[in-house]
C-alpha atoms as a PDB file:
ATOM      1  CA  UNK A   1       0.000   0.000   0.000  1.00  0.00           C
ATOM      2  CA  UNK A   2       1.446   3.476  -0.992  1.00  0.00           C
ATOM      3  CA  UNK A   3       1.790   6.056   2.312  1.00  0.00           C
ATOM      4  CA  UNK A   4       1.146   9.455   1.670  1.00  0.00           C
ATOM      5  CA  UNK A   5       2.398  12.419   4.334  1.00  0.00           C
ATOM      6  CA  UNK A   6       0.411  15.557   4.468  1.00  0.00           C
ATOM      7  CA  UNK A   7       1.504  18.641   6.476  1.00  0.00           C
ATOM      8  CA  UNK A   8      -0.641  20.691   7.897  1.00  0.00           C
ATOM      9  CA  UNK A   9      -3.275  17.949   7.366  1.00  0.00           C
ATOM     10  CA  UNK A  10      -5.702  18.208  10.160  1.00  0.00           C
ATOM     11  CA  UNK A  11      -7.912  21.048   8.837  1.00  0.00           C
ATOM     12  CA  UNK A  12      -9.136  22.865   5.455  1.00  0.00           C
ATOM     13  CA  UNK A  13      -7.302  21.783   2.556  1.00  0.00           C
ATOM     14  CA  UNK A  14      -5.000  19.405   4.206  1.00  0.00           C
ATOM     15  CA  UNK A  15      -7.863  17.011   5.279  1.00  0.00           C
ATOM     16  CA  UNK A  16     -10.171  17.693   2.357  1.00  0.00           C
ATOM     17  CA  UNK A  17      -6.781  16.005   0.550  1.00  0.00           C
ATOM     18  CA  UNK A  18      -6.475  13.384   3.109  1.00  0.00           C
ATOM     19  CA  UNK A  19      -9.566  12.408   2.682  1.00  0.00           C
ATOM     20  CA  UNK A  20      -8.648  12.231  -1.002  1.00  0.00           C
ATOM     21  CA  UNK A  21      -5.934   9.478  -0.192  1.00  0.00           C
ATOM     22  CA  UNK A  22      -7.774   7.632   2.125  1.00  0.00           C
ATOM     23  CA  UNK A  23     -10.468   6.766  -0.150  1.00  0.00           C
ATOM     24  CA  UNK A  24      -7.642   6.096  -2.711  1.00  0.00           C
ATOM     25  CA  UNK A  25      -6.253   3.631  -0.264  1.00  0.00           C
ATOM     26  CA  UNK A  26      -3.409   5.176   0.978  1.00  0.00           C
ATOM     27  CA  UNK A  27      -1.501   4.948   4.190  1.00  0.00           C
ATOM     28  CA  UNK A  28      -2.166   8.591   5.243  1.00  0.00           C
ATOM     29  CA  UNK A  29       0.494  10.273   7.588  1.00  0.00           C
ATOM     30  CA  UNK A  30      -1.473  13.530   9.193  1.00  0.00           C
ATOM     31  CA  UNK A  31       0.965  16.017  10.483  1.00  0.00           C
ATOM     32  CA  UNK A  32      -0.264  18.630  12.656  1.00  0.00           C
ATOM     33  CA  UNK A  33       2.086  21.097  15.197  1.00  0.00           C
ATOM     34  CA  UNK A  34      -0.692  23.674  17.177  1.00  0.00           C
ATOM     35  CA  UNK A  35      -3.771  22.110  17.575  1.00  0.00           C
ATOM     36  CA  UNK A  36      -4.102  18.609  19.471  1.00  0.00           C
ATOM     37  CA  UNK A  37      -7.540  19.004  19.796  1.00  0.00           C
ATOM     38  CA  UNK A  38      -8.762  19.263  16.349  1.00  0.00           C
ATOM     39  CA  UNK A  39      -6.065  16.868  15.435  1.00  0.00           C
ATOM     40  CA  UNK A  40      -7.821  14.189  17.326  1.00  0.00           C
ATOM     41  CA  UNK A  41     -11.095  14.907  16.805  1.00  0.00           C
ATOM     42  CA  UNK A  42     -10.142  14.504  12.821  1.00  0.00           C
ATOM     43  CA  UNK A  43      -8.235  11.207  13.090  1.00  0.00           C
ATOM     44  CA  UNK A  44     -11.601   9.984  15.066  1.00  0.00           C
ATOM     45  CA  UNK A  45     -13.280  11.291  12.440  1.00  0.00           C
ATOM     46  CA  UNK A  46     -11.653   9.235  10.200  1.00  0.00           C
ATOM     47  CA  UNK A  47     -11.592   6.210  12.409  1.00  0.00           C
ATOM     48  CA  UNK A  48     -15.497   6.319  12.302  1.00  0.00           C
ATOM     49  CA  UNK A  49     -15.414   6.412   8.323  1.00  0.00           C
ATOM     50  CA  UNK A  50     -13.181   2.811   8.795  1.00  0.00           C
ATOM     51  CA  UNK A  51     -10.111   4.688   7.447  1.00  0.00           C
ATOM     52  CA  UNK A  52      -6.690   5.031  10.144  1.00  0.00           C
ATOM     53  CA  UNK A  53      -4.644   7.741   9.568  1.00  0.00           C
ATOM     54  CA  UNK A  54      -1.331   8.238  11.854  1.00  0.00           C
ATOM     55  CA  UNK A  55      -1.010  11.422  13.484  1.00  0.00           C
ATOM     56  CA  UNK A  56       2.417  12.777  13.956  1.00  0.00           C
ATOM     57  CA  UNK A  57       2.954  16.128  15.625  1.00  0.00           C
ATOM     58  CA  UNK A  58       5.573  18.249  14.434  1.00  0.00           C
ATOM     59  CA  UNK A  59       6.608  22.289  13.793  1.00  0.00           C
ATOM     60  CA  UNK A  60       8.130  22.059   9.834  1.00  0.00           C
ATOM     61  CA  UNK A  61       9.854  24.790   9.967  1.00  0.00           C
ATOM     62  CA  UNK A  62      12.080  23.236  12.780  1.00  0.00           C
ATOM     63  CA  UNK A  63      14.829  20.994  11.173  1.00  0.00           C
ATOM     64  CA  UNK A  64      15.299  18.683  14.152  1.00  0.00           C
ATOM     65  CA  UNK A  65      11.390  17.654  14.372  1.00  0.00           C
ATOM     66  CA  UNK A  66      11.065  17.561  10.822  1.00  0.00           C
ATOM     67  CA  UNK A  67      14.193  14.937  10.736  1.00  0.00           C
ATOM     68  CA  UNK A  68      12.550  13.101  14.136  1.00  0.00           C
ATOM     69  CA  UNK A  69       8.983  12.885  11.785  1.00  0.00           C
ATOM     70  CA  UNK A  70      10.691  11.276   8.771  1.00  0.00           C
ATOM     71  CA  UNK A  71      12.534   9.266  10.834  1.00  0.00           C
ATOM     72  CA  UNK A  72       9.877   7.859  12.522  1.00  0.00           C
ATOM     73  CA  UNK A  73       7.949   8.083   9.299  1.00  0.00           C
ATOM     74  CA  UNK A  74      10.577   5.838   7.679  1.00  0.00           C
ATOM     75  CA  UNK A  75      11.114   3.599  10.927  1.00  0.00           C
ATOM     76  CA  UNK A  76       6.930   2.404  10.392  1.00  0.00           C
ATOM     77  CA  UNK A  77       6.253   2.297   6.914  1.00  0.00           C
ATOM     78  CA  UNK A  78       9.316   1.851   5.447  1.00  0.00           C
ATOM     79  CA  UNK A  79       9.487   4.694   2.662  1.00  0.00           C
ATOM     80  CA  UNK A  80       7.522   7.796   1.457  1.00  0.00           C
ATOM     81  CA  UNK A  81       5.629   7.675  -1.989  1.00  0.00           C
ATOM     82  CA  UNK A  82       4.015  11.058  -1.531  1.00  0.00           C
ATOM     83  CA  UNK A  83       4.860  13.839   0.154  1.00  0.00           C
ATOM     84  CA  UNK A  84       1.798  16.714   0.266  1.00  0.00           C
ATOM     85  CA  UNK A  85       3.469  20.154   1.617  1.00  0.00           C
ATOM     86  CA  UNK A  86       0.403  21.855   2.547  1.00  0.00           C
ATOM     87  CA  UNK A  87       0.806  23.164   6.020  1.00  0.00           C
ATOM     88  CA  UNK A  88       1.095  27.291   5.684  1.00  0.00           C
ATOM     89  CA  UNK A  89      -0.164  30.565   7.607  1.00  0.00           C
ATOM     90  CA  UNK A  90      -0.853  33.754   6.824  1.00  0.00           C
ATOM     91  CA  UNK A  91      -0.764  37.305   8.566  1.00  0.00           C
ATOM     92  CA  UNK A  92      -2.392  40.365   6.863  1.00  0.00           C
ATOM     93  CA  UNK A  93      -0.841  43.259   7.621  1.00  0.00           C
ATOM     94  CA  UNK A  94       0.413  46.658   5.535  1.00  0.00           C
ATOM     95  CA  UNK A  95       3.795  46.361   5.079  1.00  0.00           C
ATOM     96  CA  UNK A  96       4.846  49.257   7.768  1.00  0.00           C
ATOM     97  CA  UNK A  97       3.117  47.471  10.552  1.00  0.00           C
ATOM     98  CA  UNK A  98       5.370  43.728   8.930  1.00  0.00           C
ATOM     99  CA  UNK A  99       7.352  43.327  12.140  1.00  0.00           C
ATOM    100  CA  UNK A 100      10.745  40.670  11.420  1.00  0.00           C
ATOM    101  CA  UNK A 101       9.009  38.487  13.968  1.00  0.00           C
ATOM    102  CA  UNK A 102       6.185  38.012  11.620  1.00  0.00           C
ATOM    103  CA  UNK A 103       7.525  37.976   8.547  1.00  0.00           C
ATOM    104  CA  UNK A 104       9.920  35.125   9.467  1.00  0.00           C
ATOM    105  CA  UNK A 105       7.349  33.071  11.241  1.00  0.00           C
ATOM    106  CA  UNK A 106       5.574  33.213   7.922  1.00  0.00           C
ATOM    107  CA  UNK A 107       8.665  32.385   6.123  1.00  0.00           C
ATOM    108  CA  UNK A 108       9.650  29.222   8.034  1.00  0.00           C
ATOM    109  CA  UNK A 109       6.606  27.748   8.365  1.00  0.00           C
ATOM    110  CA  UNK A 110       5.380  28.256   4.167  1.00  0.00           C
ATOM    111  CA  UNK A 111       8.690  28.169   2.612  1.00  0.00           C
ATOM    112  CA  UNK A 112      11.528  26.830   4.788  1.00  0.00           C
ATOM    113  CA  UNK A 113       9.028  23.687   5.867  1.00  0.00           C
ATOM    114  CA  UNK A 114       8.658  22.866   2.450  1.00  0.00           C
ATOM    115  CA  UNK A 115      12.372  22.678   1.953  1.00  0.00           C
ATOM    116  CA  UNK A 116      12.778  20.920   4.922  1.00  0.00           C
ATOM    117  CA  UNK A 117      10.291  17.779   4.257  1.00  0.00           C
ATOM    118  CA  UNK A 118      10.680  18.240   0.586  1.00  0.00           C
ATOM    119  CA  UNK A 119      14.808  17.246   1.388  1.00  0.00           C
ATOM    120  CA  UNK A 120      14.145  14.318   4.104  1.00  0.00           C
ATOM    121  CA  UNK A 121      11.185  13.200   1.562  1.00  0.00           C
ATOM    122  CA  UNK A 122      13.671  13.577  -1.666  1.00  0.00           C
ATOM    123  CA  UNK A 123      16.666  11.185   0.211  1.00  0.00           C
ATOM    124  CA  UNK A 124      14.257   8.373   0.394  1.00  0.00           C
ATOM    125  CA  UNK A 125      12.463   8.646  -2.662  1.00  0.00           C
ATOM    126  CA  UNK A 126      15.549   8.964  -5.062  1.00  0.00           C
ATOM    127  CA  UNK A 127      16.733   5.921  -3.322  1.00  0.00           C
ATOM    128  CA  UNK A 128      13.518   4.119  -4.404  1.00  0.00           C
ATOM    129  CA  UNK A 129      13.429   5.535  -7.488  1.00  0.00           C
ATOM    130  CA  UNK A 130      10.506   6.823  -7.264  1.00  0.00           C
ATOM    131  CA  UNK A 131       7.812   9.213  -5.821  1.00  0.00           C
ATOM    132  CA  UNK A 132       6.056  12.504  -5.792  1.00  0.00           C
ATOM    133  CA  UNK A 133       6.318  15.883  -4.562  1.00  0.00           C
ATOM    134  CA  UNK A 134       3.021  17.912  -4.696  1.00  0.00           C
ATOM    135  CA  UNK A 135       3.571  21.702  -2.824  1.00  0.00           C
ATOM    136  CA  UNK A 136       0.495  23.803  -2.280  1.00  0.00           C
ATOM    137  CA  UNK A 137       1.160  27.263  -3.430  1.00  0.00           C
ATOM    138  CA  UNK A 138      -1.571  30.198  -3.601  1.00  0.00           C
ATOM    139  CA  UNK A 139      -3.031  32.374  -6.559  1.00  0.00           C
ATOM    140  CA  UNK A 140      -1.575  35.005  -4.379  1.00  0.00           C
ATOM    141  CA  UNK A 141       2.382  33.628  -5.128  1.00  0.00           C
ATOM    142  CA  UNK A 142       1.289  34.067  -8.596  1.00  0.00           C
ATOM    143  CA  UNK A 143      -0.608  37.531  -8.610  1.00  0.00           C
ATOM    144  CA  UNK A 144      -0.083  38.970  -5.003  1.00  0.00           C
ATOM    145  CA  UNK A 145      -1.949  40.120  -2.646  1.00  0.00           C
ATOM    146  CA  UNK A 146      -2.137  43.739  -1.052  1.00  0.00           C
ATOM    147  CA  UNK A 147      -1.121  43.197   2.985  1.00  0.00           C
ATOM    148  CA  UNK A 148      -0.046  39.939   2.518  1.00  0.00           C
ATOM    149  CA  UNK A 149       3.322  40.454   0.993  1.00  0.00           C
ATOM    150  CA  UNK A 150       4.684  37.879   3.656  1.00  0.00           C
ATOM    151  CA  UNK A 151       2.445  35.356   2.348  1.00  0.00           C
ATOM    152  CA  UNK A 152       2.536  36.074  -1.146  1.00  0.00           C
ATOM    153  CA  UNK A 153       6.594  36.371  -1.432  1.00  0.00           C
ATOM    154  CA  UNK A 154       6.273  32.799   0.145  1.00  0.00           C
ATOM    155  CA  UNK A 155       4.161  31.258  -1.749  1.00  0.00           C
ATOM    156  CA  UNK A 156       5.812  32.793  -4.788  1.00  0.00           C
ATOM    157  CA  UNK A 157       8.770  31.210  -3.609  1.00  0.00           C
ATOM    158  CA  UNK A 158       7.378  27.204  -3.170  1.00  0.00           C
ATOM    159  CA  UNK A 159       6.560  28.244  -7.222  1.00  0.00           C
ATOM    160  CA  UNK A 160       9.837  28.475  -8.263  1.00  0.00           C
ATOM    161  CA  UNK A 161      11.020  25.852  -5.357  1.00  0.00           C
ATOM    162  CA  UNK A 162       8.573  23.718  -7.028  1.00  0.00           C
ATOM    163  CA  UNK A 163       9.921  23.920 -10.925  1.00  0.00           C
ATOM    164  CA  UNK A 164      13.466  23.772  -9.513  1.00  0.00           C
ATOM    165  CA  UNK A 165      13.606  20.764  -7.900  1.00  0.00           C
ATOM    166  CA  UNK A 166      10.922  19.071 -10.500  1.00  0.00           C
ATOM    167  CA  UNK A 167      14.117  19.263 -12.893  1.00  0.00           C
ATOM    168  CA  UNK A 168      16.362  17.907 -10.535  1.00  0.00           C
ATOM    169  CA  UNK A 169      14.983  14.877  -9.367  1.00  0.00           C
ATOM    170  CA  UNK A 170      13.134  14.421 -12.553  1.00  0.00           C
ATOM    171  CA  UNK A 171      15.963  11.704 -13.477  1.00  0.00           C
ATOM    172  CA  UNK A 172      15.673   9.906 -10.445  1.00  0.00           C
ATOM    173  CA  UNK A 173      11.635   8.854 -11.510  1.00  0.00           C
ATOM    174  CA  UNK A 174      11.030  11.468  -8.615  1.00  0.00           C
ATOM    175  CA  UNK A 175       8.039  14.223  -9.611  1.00  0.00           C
ATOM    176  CA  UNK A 176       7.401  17.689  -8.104  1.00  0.00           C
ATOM    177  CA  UNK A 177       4.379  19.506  -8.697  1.00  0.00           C
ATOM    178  CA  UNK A 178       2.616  22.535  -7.484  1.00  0.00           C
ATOM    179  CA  UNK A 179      -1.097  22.965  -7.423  1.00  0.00           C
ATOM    180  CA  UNK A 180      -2.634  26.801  -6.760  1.00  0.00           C
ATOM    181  CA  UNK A 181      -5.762  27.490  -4.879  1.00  0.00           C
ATOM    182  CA  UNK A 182      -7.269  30.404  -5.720  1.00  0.00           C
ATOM    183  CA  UNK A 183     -10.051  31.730  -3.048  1.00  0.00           C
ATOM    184  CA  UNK A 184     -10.721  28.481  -0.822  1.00  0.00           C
ATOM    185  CA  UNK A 185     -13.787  28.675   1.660  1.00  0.00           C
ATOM    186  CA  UNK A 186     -11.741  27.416   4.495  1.00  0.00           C
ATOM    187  CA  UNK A 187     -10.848  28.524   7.653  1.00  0.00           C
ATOM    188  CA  UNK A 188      -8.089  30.990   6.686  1.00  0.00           C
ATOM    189  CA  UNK A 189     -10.963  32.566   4.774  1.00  0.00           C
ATOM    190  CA  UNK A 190     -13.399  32.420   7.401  1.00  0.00           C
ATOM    191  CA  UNK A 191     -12.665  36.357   8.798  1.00  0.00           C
ATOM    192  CA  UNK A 192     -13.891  37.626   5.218  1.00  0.00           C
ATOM    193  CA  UNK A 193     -17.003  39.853   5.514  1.00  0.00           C
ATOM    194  CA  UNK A 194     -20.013  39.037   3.569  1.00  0.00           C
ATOM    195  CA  UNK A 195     -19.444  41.997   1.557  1.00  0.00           C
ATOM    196  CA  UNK A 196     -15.396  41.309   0.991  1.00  0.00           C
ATOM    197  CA  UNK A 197     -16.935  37.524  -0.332  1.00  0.00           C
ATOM    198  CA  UNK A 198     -19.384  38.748  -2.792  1.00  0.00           C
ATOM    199  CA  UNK A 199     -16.918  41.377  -4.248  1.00  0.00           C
ATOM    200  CA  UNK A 200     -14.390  37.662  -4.917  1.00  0.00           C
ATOM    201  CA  UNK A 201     -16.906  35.503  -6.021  1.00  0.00           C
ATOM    202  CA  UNK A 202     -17.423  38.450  -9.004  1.00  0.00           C
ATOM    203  CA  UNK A 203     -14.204  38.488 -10.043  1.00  0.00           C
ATOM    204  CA  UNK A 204     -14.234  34.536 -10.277  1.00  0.00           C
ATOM    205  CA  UNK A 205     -15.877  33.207 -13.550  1.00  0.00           C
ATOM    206  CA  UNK A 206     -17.276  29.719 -12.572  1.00  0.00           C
ATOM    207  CA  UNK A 207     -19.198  32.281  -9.846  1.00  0.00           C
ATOM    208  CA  UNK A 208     -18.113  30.783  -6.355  1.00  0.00           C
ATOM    209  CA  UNK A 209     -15.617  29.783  -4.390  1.00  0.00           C
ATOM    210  CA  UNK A 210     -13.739  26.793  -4.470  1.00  0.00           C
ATOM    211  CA  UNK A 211     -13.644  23.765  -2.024  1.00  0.00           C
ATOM    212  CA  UNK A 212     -11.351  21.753  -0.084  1.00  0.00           C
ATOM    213  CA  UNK A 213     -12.441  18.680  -1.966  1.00  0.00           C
ATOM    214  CA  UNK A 214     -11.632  20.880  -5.757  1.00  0.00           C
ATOM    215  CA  UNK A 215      -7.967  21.484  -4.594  1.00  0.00           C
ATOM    216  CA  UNK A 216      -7.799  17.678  -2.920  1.00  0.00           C
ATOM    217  CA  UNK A 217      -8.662  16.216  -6.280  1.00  0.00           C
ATOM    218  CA  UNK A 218      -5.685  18.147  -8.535  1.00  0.00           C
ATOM    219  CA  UNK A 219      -3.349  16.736  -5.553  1.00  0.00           C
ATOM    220  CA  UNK A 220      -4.232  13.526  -5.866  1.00  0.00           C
ATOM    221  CA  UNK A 221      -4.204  13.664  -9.946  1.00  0.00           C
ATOM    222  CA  UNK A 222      -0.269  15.226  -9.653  1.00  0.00           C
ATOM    223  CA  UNK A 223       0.394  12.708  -6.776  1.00  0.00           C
ATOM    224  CA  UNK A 224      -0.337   9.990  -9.598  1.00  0.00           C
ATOM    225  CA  UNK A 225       0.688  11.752 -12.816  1.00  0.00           C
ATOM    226  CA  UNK A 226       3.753  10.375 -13.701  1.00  0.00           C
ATOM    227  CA  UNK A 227       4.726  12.124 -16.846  1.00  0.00           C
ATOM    228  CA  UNK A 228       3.706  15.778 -15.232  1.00  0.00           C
ATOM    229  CA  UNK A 229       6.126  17.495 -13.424  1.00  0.00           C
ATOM    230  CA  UNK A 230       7.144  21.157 -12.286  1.00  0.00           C
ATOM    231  CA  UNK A 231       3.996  22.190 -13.019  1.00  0.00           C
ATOM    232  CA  UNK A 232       2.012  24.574 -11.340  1.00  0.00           C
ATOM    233  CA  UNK A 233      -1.774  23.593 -11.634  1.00  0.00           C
ATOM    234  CA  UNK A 234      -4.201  26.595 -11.088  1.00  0.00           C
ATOM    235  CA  UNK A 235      -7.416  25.690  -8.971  1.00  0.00           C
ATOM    236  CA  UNK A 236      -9.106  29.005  -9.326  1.00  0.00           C
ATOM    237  CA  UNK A 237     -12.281  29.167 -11.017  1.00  0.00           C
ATOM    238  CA  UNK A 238     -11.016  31.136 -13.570  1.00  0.00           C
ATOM    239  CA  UNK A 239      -9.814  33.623 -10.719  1.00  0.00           C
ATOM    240  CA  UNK A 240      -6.688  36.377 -11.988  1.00  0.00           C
ATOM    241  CA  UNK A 241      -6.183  34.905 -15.421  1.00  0.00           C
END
């Protein structure tokens, strides 16, 4: 059975996609750092749908625990076929008010945790010969967004990370991918304003927003594309083109 680890997995995107790979039939790895709570009350979730994720608890943009997750990662399953860097925050601010603090929180959690699993995930999977890298980037890292240059410089960044290391493991059978939510009604959304939501879902041509579920289903499809890599896969509605 093929394992699949998803950062950042517990919540919004990240367990719309693990839902993805559970009914797939994947081993699903859920990695979570913050919230315990919700963390269990997913995996439960999941237990009562007959599907058994592992939970593993761990801050990605922290090299030891990410090495300690893979390790243990590798130590129960044996390998890594897909790797799902998901986990990300965001804080909206006007530049001016940007303190280092925050910008570098933002940083090391959306960009430096991606190179951090995508490395540990890369050592085992060129050794197998195999596997797939799929990075979750934002419509914002293509287009940017005004008071969220943090957030947009870093997702931005896991673009480029993305077609980089796509041609670099590309000869070791080893794919990278990037797929793009546009405006997600998710959690990270959930502050939005009525009004703020009806002024997005006009500038989106299919006319709503997107789901969990519509980003989980381009994961799964670059997870188990072999012939597409360093791609970046759009999953906007139509949204900025």
């Amino acid at each position: 059975m093929k394992t699949a680890l998803i950062t950042g997995g517990t919540k919004g995107i990240g367990k719309a996609v693990a839902q993805r790979f559970l009914e797939a039939g994947y081993e699903v790895i859920l990695n979570y750092f913050h919230d315990e709570e919700a963390a269990l009350a997913t995996q439960n979730e999941f237990n009562e749908l007959d599907y058994c994720p592992v939970l593993m608890r761990a801050d990605v943009s922290d090299e030891g625990q990410v090495k300690d997750m893979f390790g243990e990662i590798f130590r129960i399953f044996g390998g890594l076929d897909v790797l799902v860097n998901n986990a990300g925050i965001s804080k909206i601010n006007v530049i001016q008010d940007t303190t280092l603090a925050d910008w570098e929180e933002v940083v090391g959690v959306n960009l430096r945790g991606v190179f951090l699993c995508s490395r540990e995930a890369a050592r085992a999977m060129i050794s197998a010969g195999r596997g797939a890298i799929v990075n979750i980037a934002s419509i914002w890292g293509e287009v940017g967004a005004s008071c969220e240059a943090a957030y947009s410089a870093t997702k931005g960044g896991v673009i480029a990370f993305t077609k980089a290391l796509a041609k670099e493991l590309a000869p070791s059978h080893v794919t990278v991918n990037c797929v793009s939510p546009g405006v997600i009604d998710t959690q990270m959304n959930a502050d939005l304003t009525d009004d703020e939501v009806e002024e997005l879902i006009n500038q989106i041509p299919l006319g709503r927003l997107g789901s969990g579920e519509d980003v989980a289903a381009a994961v799964l499809f670059a997870a188990e594309s072999s012939y597409v890599t360093g791609e970046v896969i759009s999953v906007g509605g139509g949204f900025a083109k």
